[in-house]
PDB file of N, CA and C in Angstrom:
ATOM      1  N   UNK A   1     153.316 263.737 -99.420  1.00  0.00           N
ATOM      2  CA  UNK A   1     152.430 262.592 -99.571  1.00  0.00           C
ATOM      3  C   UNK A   1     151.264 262.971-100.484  1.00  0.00           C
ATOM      4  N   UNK A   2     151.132 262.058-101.532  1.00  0.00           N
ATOM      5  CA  UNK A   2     149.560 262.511-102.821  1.00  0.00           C
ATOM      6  C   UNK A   2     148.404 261.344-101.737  1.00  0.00           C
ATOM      7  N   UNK A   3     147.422 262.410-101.941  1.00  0.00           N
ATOM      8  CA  UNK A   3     146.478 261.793-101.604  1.00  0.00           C
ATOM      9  C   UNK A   3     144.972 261.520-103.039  1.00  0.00           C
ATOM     10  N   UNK A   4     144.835 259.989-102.468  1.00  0.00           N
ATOM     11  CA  UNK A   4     143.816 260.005-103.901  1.00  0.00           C
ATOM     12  C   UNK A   4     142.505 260.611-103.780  1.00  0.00           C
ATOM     13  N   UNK A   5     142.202 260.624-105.598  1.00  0.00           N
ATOM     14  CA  UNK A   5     140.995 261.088-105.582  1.00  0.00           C
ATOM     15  C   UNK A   5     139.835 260.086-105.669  1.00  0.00           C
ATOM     16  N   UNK A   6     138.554 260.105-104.694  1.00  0.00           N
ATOM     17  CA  UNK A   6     137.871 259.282-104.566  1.00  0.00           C
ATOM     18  C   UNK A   6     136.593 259.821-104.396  1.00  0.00           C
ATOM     19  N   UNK A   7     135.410 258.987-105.458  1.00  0.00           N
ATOM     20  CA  UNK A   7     134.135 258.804-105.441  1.00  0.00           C
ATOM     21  C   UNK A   7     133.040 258.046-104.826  1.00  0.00           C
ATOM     22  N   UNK A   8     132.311 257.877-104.387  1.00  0.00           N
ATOM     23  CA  UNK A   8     130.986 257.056-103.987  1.00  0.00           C
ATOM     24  C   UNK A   8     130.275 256.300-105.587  1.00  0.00           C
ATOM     25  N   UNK A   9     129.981 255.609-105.640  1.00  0.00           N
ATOM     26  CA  UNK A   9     129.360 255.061-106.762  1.00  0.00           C
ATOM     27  C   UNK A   9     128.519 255.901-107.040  1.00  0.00           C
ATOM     28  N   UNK A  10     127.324 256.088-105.914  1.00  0.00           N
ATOM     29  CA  UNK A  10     126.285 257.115-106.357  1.00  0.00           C
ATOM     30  C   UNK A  10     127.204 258.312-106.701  1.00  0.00           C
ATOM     31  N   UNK A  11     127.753 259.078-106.678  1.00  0.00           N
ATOM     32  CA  UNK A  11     128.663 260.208-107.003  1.00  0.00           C
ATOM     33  C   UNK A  11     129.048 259.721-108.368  1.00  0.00           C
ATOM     34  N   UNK A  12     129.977 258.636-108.438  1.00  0.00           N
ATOM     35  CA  UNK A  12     130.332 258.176-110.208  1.00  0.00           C
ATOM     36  C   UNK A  12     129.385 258.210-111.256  1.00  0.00           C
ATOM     37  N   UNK A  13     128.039 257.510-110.475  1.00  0.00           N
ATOM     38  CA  UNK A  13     127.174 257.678-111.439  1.00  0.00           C
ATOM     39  C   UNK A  13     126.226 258.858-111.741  1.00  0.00           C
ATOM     40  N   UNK A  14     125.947 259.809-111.206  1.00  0.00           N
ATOM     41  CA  UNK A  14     125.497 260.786-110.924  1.00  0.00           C
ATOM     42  C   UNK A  14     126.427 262.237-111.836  1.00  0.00           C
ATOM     43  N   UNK A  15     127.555 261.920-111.562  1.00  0.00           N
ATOM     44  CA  UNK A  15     128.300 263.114-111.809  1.00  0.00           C
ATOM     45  C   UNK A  15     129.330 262.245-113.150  1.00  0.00           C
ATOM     46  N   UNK A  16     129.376 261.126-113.692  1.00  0.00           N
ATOM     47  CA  UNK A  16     130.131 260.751-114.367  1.00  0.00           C
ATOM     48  C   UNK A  16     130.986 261.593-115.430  1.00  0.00           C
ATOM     49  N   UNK A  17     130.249 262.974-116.072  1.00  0.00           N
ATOM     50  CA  UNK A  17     130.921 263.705-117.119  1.00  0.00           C
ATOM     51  C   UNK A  17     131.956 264.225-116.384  1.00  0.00           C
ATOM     52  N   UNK A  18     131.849 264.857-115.455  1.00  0.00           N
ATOM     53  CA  UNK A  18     132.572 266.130-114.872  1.00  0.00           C
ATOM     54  C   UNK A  18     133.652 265.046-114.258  1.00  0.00           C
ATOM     55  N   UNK A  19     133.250 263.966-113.706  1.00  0.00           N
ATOM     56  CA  UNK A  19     134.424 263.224-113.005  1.00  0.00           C
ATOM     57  C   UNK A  19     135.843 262.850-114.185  1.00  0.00           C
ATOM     58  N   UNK A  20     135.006 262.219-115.581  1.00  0.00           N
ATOM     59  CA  UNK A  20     135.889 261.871-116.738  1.00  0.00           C
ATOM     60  C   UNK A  20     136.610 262.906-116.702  1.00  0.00           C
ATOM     61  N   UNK A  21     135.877 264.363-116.949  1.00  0.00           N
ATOM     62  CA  UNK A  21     137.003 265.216-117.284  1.00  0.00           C
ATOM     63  C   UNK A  21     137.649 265.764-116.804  1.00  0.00           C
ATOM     64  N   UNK A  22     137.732 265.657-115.234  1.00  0.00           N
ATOM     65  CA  UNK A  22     138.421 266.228-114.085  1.00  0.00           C
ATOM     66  C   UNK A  22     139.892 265.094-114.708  1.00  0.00           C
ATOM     67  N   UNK A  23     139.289 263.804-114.501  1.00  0.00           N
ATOM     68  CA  UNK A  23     140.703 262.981-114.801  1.00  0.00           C
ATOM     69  C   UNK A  23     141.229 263.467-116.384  1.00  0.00           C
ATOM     70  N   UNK A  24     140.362 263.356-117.096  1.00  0.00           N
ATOM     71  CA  UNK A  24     141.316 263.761-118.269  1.00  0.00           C
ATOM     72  C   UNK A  24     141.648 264.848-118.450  1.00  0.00           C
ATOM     73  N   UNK A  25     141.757 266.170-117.630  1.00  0.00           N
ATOM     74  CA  UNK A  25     142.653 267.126-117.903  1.00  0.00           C
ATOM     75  C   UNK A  25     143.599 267.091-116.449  1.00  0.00           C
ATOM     76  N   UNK A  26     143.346 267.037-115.104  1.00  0.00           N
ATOM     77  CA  UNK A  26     144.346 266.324-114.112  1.00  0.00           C
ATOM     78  C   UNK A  26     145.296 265.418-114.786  1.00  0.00           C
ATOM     79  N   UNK A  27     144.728 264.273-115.517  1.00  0.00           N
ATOM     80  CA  UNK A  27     145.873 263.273-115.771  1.00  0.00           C
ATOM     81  C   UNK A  27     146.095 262.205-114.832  1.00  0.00           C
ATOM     82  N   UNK A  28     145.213 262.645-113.288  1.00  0.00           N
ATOM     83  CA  UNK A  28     145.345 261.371-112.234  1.00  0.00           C
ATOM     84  C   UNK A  28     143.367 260.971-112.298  1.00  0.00           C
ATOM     85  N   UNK A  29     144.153 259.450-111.812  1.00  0.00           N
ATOM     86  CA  UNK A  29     142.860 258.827-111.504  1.00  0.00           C
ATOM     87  C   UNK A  29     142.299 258.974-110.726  1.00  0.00           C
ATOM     88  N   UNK A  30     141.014 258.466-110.794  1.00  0.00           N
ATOM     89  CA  UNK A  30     139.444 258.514-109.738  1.00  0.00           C
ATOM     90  C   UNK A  30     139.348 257.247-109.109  1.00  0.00           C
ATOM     91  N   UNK A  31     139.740 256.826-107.594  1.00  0.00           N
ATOM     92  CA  UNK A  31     139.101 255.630-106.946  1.00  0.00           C
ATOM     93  C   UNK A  31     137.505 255.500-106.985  1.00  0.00           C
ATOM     94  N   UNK A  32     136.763 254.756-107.396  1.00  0.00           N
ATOM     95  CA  UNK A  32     135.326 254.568-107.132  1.00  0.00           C
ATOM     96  C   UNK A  32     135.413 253.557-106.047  1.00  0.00           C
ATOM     97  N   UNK A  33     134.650 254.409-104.822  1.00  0.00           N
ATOM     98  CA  UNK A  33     133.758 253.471-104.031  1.00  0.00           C
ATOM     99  C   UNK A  33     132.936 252.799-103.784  1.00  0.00           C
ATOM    100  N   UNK A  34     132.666 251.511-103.790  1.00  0.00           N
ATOM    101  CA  UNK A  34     131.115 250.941-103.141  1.00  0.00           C
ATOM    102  C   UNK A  34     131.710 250.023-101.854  1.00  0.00           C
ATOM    103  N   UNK A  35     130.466 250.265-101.056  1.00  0.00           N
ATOM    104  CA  UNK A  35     130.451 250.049 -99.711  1.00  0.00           C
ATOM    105  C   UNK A  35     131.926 250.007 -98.461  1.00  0.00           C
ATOM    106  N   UNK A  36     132.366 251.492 -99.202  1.00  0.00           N
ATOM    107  CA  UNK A  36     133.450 251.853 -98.272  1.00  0.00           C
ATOM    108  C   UNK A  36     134.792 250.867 -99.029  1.00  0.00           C
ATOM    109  N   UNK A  37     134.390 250.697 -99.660  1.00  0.00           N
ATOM    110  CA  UNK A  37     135.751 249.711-100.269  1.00  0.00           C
ATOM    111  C   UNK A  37     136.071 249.823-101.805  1.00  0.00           C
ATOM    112  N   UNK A  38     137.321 250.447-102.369  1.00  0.00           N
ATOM    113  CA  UNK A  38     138.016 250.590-103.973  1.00  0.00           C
ATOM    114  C   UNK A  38     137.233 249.663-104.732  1.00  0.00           C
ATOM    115  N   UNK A  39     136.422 249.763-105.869  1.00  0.00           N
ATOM    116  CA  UNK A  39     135.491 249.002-106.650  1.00  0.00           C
ATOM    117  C   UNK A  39     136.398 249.337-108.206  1.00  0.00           C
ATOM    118  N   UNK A  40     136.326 250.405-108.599  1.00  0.00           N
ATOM    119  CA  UNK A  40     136.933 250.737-109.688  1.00  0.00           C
ATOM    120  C   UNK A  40     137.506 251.796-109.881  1.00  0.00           C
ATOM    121  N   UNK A  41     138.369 251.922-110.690  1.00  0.00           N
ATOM    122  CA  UNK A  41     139.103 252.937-111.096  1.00  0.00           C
ATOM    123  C   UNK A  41     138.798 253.770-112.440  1.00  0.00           C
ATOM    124  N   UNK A  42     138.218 255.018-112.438  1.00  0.00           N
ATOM    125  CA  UNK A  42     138.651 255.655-114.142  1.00  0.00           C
ATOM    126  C   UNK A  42     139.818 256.578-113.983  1.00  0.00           C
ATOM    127  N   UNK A  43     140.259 255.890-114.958  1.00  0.00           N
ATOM    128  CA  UNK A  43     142.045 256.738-115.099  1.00  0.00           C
ATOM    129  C   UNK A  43     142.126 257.149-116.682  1.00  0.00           C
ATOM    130  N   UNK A  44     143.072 258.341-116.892  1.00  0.00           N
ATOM    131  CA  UNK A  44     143.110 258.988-118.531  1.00  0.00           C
ATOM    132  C   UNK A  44     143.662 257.693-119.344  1.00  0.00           C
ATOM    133  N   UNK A  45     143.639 257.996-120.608  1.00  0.00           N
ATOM    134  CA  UNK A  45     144.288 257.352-121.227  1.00  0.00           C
ATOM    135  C   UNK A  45     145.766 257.466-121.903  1.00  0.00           C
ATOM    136  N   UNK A  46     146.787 256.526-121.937  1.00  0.00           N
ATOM    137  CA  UNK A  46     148.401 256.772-121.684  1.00  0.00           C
ATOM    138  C   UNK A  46     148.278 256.522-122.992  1.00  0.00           C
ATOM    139  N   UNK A  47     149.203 257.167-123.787  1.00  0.00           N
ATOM    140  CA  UNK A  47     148.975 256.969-125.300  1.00  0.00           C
ATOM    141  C   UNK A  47     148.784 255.930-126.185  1.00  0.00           C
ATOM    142  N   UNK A  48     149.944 254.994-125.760  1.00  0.00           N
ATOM    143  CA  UNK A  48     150.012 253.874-126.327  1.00  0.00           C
ATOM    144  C   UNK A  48     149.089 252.965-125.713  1.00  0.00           C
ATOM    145  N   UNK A  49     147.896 253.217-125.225  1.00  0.00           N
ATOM    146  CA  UNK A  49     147.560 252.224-124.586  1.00  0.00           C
ATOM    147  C   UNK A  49     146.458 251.305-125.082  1.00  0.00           C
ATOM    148  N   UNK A  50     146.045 250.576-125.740  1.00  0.00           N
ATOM    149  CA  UNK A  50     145.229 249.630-126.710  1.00  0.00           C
ATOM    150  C   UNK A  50     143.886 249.956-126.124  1.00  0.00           C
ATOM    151  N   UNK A  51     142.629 250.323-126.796  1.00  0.00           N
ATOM    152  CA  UNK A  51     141.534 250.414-126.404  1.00  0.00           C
ATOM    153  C   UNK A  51     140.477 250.130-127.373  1.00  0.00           C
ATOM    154  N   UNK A  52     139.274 249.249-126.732  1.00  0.00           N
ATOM    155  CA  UNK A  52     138.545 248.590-127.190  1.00  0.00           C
ATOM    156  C   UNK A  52     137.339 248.600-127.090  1.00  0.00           C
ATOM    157  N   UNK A  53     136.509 248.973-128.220  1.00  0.00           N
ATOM    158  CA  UNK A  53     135.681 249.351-128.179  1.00  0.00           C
ATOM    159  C   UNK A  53     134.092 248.470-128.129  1.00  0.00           C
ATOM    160  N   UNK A  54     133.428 248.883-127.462  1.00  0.00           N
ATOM    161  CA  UNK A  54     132.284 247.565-126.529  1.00  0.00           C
ATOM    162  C   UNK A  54     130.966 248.245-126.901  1.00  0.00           C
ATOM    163  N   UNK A  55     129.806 247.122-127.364  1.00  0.00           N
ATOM    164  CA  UNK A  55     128.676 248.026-127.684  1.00  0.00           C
ATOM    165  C   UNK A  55     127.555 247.287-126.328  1.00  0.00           C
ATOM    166  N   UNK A  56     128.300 248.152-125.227  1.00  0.00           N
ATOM    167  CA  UNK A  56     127.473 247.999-123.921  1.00  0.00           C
ATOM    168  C   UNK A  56     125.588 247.395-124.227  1.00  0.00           C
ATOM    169  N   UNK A  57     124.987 248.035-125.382  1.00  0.00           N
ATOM    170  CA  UNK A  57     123.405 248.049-124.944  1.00  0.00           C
ATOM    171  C   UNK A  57     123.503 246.299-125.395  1.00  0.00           C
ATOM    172  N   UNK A  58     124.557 245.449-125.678  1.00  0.00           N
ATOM    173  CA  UNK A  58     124.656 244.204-126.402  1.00  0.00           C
ATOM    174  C   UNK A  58     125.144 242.914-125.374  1.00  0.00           C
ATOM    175  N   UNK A  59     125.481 243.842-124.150  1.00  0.00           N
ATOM    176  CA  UNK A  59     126.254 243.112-123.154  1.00  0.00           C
ATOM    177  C   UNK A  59     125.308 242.448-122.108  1.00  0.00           C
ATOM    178  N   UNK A  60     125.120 240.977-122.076  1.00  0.00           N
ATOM    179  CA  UNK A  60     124.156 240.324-121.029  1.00  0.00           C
ATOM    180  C   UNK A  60     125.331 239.869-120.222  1.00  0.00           C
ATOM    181  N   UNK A  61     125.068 240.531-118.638  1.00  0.00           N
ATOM    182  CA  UNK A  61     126.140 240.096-117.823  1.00  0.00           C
ATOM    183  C   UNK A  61     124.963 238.599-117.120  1.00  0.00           C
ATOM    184  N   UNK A  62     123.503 238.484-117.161  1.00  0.00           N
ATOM    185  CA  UNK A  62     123.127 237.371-117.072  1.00  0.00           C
ATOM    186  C   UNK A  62     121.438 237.919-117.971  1.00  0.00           C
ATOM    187  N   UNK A  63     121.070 237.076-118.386  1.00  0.00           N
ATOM    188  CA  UNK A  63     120.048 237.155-119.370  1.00  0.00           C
ATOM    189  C   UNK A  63     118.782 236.572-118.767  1.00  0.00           C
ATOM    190  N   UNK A  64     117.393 237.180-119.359  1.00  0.00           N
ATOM    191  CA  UNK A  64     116.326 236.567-118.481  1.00  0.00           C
ATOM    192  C   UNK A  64     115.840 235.938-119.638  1.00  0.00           C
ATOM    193  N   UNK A  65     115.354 234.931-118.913  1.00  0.00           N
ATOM    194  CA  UNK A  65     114.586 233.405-120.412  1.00  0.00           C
ATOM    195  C   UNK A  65     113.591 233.978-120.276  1.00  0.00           C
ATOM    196  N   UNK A  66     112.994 234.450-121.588  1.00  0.00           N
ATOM    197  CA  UNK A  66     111.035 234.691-121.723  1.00  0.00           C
ATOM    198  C   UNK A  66     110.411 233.262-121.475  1.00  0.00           C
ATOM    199  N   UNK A  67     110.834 232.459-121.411  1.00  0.00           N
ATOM    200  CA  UNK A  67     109.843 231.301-121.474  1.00  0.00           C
ATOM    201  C   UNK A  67     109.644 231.025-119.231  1.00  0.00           C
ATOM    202  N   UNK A  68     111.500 230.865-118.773  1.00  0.00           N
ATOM    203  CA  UNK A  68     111.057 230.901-117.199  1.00  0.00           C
ATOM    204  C   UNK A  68     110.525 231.916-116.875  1.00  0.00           C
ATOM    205  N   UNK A  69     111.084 233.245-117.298  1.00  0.00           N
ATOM    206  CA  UNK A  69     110.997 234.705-116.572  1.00  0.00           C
ATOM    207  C   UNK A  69     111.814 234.868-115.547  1.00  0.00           C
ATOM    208  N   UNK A  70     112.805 234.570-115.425  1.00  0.00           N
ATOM    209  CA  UNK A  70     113.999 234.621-114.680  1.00  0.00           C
ATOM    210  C   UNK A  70     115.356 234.408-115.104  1.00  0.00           C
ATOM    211  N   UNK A  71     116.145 235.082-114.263  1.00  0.00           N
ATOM    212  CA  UNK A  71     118.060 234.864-114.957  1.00  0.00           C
ATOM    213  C   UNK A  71     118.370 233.675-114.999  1.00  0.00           C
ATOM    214  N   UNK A  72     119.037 233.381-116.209  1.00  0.00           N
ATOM    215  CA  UNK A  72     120.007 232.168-116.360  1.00  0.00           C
ATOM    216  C   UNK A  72     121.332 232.542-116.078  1.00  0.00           C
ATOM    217  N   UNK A  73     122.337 232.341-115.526  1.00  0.00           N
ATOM    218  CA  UNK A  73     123.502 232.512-115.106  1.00  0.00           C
ATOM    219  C   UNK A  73     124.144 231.835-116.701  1.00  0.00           C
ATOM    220  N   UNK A  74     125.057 232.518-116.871  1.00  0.00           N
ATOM    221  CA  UNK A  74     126.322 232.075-118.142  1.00  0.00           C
ATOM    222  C   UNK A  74     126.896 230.918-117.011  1.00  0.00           C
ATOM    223  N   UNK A  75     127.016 229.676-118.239  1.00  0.00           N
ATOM    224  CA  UNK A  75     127.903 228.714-117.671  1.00  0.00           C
ATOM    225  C   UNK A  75     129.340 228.664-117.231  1.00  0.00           C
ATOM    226  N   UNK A  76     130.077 229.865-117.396  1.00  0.00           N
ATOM    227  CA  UNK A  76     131.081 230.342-116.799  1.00  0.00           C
ATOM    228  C   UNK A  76     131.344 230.784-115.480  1.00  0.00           C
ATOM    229  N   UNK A  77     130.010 231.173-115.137  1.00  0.00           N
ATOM    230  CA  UNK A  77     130.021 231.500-113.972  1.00  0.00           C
ATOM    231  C   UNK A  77     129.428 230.467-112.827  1.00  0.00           C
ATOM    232  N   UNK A  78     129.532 229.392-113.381  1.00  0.00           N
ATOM    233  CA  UNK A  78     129.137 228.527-112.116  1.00  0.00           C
ATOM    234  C   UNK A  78     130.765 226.862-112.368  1.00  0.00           C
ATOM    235  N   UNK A  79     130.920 227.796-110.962  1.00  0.00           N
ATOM    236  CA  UNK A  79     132.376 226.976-110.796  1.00  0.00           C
ATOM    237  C   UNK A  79     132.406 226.252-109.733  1.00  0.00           C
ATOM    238  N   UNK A  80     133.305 225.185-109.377  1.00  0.00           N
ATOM    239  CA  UNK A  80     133.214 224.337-107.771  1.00  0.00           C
ATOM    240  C   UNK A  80     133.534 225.083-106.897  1.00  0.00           C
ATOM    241  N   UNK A  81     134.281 226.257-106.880  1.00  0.00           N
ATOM    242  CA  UNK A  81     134.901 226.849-105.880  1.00  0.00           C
ATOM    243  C   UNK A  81     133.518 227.943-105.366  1.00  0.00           C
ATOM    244  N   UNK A  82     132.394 228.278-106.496  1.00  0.00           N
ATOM    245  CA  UNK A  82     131.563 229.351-106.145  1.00  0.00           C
ATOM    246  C   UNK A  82     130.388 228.584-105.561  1.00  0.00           C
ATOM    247  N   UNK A  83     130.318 226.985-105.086  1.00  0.00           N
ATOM    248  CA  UNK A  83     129.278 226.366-104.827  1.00  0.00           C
ATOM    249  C   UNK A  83     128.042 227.292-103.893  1.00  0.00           C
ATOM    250  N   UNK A  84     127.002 227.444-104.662  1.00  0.00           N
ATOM    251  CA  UNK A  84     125.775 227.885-103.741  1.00  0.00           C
ATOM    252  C   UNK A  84     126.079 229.339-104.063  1.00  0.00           C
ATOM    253  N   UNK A  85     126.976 229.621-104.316  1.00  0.00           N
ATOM    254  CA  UNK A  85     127.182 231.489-104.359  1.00  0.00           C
ATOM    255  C   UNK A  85     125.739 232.287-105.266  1.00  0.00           C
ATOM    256  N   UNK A  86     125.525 231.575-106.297  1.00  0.00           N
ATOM    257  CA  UNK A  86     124.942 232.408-106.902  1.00  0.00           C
ATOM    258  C   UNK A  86     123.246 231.796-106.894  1.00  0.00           C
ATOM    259  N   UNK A  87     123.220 230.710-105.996  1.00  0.00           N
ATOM    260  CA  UNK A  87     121.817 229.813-106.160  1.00  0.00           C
ATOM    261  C   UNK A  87     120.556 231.195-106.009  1.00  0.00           C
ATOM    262  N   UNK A  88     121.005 232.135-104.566  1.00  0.00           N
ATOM    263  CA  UNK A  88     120.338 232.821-104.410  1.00  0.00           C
ATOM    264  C   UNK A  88     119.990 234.137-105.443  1.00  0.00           C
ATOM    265  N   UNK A  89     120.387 233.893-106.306  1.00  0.00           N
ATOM    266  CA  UNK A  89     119.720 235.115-107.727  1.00  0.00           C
ATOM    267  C   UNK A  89     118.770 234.794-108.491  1.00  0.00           C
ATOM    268  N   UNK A  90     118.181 233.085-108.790  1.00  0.00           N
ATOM    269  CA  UNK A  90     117.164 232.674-109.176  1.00  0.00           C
ATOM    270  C   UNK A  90     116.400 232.558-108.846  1.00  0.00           C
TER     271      UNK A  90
END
């Protein structure tokens, strides 16, 4: 039986180099934990595998208006099914 390899978030983020390269010379992936529960995975890369390159410091996962001073949620993210979900972030 393989048993996986698994992190704490604080651990992922903390130790992130040494974790990458544990997987990329292992060859197996890293479960990341948050709050006791699989959040993400870093796994090596399989050769053929398409990768895309992201200029993170460019990425607003929600943006603050200088004029309110508070997040605007992307209109994508407000759906009928998420009613009220996100009221509480403004």
């Amino acid at each position: 039986m393989m048993t996986a390899t698994t992190a704490t978030a604080a651990e992922a983020r903390a130790h992130f180099a040494r974790i990458a390269t544990h997987v990329c010379e292992s060859g197996k992936p890293v479960t990341v934990m948050r709050n006791s529960k699989p959040w993400v995975t870093i796994s090596p890369i399989v050769e053929d595998s398409p990768v895309t390159s992201v200029d993170w410091s460019k990425v607003d996962m929600a943006r603050i208006d200088p004029d309110l001073g508070y997040a605007v949620l992307p209109a994508e993210w407000d759906s009928p099914e998420d009613e009220g979900l996100y009221d509480d972030l403004v």
